[in-house]
N, C-alpha and C. Protein backbone atom coordinates (compact mmCIF):
# COMPACT_ATOMS: atom_id res chain seq x y z
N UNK A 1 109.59 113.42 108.05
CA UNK A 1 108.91 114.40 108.87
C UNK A 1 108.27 115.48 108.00
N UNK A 2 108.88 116.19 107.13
CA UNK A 2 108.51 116.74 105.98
C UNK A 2 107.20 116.37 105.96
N UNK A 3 107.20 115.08 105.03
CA UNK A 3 106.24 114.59 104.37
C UNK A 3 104.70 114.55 105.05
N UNK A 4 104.89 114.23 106.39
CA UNK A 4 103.86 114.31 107.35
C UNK A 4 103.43 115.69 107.79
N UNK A 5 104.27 116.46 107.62
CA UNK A 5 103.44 117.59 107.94
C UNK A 5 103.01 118.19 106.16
N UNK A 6 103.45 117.51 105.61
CA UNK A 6 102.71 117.90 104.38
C UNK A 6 100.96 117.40 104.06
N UNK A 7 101.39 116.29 104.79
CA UNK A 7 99.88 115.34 104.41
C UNK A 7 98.97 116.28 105.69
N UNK A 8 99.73 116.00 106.69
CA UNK A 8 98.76 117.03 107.81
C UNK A 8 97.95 118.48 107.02
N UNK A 9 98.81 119.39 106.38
CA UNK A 9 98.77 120.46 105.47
C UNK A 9 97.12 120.22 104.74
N UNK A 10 97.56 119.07 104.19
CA UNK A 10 96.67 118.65 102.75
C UNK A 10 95.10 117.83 103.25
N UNK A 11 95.69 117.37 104.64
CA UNK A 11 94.62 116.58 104.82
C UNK A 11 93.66 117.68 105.88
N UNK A 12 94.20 119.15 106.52
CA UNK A 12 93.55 120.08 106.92
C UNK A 12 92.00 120.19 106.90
N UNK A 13 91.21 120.26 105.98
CA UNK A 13 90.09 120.39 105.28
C UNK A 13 89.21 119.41 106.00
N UNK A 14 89.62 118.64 106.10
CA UNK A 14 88.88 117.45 106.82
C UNK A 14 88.72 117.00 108.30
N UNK A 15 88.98 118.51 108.74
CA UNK A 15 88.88 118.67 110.12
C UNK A 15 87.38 119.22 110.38
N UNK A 16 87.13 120.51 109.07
CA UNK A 16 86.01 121.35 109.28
C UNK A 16 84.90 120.22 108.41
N UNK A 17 85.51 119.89 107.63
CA UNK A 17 84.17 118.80 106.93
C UNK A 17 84.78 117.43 106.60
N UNK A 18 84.60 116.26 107.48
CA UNK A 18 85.22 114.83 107.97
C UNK A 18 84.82 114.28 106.42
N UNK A 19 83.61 114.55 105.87
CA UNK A 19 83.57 113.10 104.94
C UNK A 19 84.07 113.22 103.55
N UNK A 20 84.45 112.01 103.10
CA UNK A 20 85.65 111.83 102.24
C UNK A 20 85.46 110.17 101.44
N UNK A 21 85.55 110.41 100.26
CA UNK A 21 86.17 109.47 99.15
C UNK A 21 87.32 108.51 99.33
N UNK A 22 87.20 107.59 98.86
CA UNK A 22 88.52 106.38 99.22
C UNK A 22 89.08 105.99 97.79
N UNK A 23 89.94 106.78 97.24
CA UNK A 23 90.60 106.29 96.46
C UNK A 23 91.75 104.83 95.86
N UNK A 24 91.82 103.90 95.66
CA UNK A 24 92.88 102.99 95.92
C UNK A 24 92.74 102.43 94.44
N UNK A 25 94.15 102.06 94.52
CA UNK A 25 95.06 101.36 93.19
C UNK A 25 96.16 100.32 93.87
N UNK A 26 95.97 99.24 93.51
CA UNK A 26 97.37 98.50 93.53
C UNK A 26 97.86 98.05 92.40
N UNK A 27 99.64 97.85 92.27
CA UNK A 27 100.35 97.65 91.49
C UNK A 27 101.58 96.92 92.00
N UNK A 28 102.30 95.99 90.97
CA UNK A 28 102.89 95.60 91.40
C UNK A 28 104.68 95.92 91.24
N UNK A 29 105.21 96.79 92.22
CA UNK A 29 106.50 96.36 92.27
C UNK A 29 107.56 95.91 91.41
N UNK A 30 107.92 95.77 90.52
CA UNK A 30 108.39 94.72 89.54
C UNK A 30 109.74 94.39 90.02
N UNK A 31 110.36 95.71 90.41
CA UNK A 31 112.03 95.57 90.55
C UNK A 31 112.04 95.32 92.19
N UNK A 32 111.12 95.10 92.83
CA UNK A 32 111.42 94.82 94.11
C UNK A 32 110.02 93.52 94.42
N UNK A 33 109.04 93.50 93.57
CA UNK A 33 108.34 91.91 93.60
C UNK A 33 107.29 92.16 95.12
N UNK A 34 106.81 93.40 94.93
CA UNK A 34 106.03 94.25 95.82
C UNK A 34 105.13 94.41 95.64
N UNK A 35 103.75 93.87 96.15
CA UNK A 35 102.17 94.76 96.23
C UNK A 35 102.25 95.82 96.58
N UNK A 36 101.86 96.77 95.54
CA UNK A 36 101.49 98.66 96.72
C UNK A 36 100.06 98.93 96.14
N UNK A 37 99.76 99.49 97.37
CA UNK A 37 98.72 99.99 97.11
C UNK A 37 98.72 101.51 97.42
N UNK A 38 98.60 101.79 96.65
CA UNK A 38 98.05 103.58 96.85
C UNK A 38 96.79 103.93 97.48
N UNK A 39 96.72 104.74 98.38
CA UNK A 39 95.47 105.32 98.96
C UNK A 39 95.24 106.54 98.97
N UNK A 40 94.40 107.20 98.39
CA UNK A 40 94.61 108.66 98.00
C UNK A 40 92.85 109.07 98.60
N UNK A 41 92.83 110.74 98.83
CA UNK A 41 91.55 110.86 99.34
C UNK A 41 90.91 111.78 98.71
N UNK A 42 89.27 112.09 98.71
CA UNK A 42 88.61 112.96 97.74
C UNK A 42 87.69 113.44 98.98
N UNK A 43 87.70 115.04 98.79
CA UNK A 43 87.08 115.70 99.48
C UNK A 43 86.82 116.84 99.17
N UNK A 44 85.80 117.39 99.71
CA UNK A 44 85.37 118.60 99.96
C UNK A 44 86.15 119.82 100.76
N UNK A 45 87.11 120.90 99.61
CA UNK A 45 87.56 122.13 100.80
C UNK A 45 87.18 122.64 100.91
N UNK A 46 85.81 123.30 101.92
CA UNK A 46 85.32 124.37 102.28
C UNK A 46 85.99 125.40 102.90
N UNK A 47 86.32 126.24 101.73
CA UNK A 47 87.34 127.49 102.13
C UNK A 47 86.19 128.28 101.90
N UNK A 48 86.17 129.13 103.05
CA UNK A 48 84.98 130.33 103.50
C UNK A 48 84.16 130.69 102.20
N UNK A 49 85.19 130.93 100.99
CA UNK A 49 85.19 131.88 99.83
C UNK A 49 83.99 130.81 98.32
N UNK A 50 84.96 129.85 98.57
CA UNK A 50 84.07 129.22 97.59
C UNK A 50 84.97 127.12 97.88
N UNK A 51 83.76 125.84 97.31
CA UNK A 51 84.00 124.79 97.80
C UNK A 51 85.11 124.30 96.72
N UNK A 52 85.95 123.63 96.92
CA UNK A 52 86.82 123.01 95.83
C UNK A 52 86.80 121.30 95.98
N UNK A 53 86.36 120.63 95.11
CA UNK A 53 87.12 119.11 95.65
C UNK A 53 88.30 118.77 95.49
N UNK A 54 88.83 118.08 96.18
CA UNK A 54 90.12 117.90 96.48
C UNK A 54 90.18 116.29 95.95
N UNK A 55 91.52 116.08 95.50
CA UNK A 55 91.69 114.73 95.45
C UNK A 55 93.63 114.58 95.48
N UNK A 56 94.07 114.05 96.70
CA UNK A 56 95.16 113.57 97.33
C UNK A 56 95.70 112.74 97.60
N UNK A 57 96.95 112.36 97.20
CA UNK A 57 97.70 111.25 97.74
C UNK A 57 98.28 110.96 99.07
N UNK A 58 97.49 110.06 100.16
CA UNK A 58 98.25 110.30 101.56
C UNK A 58 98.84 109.17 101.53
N UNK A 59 99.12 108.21 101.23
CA UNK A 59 99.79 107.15 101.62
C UNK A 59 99.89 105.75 100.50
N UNK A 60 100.99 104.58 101.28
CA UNK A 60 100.96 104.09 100.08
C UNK A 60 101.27 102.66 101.47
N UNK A 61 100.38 101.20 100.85
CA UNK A 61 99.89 100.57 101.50
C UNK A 61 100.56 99.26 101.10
N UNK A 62 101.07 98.14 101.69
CA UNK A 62 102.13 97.19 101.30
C UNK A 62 100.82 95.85 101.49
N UNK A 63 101.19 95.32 100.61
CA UNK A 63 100.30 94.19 100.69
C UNK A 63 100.98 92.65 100.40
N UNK A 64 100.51 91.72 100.91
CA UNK A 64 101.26 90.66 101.41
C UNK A 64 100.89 89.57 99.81
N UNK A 65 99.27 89.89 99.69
CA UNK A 65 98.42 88.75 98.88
C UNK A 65 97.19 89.92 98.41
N UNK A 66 96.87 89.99 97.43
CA UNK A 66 95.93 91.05 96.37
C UNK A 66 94.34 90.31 96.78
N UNK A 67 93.87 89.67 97.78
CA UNK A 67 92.79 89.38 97.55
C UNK A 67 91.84 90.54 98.50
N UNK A 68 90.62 90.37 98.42
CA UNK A 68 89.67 91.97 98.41
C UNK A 68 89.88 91.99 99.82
N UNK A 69 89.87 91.13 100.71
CA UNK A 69 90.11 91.03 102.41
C UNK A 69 91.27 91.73 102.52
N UNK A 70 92.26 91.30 101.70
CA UNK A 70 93.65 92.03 102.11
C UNK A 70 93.84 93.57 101.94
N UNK A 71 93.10 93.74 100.37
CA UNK A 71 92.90 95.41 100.05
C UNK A 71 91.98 96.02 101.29
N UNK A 72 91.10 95.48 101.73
CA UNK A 72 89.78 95.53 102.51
C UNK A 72 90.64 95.96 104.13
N UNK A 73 91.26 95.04 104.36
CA UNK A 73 92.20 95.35 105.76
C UNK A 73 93.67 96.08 105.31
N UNK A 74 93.93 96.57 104.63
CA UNK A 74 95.29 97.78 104.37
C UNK A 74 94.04 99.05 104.29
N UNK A 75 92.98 99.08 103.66
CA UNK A 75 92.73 100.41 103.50
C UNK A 75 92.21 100.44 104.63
N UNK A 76 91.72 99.90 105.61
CA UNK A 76 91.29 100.16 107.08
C UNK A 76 92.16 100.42 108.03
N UNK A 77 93.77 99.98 107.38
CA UNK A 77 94.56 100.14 108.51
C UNK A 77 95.20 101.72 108.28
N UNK A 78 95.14 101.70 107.09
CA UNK A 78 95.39 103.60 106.58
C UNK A 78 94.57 104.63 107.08
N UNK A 79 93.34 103.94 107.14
CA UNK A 79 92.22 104.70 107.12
C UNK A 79 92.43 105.13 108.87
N UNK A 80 92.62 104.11 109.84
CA UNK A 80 93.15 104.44 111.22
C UNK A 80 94.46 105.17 111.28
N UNK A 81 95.27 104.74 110.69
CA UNK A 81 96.53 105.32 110.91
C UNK A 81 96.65 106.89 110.48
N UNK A 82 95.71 107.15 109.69
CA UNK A 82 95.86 108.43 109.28
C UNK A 82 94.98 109.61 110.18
N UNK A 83 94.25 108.92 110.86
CA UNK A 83 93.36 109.56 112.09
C UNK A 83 92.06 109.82 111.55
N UNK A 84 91.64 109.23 110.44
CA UNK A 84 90.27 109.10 109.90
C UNK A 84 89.31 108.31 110.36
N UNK A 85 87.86 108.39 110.60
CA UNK A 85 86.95 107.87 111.21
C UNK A 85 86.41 107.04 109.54
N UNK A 86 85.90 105.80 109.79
CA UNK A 86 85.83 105.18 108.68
C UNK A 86 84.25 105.03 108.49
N UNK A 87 83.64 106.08 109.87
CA UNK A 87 82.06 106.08 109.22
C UNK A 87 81.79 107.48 108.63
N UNK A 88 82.97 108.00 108.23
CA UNK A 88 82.88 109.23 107.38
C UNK A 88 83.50 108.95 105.78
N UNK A 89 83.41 107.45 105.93
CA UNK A 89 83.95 107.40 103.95
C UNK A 89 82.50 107.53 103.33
N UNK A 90 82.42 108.20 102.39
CA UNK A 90 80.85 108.21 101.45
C UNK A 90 80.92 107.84 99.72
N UNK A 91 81.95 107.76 99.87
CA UNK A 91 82.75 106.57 98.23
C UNK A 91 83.68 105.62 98.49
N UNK A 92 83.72 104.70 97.63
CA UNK A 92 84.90 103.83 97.40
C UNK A 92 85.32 103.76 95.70
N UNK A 93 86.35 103.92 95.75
CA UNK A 93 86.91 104.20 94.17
C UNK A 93 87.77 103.32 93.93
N UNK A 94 87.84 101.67 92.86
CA UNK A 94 88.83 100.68 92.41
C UNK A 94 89.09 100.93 91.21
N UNK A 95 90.39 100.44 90.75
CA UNK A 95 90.40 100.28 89.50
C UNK A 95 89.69 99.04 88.22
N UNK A 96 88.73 98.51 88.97
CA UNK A 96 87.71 97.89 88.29
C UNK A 96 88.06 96.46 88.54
N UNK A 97 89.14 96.25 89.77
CA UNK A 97 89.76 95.01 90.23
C UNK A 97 88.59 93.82 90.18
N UNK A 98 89.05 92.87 89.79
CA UNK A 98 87.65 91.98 89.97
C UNK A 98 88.04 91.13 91.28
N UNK A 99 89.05 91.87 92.39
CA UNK A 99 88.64 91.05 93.82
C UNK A 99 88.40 92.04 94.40
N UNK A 100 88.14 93.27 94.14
CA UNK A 100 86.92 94.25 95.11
C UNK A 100 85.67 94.13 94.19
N UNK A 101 85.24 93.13 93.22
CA UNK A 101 83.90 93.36 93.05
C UNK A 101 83.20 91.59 93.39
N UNK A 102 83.67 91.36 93.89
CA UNK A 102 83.65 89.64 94.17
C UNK A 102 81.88 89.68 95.04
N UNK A 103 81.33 88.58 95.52
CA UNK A 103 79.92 88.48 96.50
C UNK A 103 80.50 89.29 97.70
N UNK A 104 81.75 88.85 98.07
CA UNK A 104 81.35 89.04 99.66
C UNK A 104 81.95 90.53 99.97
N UNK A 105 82.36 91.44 98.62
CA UNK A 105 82.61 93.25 99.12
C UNK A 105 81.63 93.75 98.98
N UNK A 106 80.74 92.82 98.15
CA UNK A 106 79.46 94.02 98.11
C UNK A 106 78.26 93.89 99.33
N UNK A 107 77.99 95.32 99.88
CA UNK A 107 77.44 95.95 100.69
C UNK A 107 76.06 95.70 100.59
């Protein structure tokens, strides 16, 4: 419960200005034989005074099989679950995975 009202806290900013960066990393688990994926967000805080970008960790994403569909449907299901509209992402950020750069992710 904590934790959620922490991310609520952090993810604030993005009430007054929605669009936002998609951070993600997956790794694997070793001692438990686990896909995670991290989903973290980059944004704009427009605090009255002056803009800051922000870049945050909200969540962390379990994956079954590493292929770009699977990263592709966990970060969509974060992206809902977290109460984000997904026609307000204006980046996508990988770690240079070569199954998010495959024919069929690119746009």
């Amino acid at each position: 419960v904590t934790a959620d009202l922490l991310r609520e806290k952090i993810m604030e900013p993005l009430k007054r200005m929605p669009y936002f960066s998609i951070i993600a990393d997956e790794v694997t688990d070793t001692s438990g034989n686990q896909e995670i994926l991290s989903f973290c967000l980059r944004f704009l805080d427009d605090h009255p005074k002056e803009h800051h970008i922000k870049e945050a960790f909200i969540d962390f994403g379990y994956l079954e099989i590493t292929t770009s569909q699977a990263v592709a449907n966990t970060i969509f299901e974060l992206v809902k679950k977290h109460g984000l509209d997904i026609q307000n992402v204006r980046g996508l950020s990988f770690d240079g995975a070569s199954s998010m750069s495959g024919e069929k992710c690119r746009a």
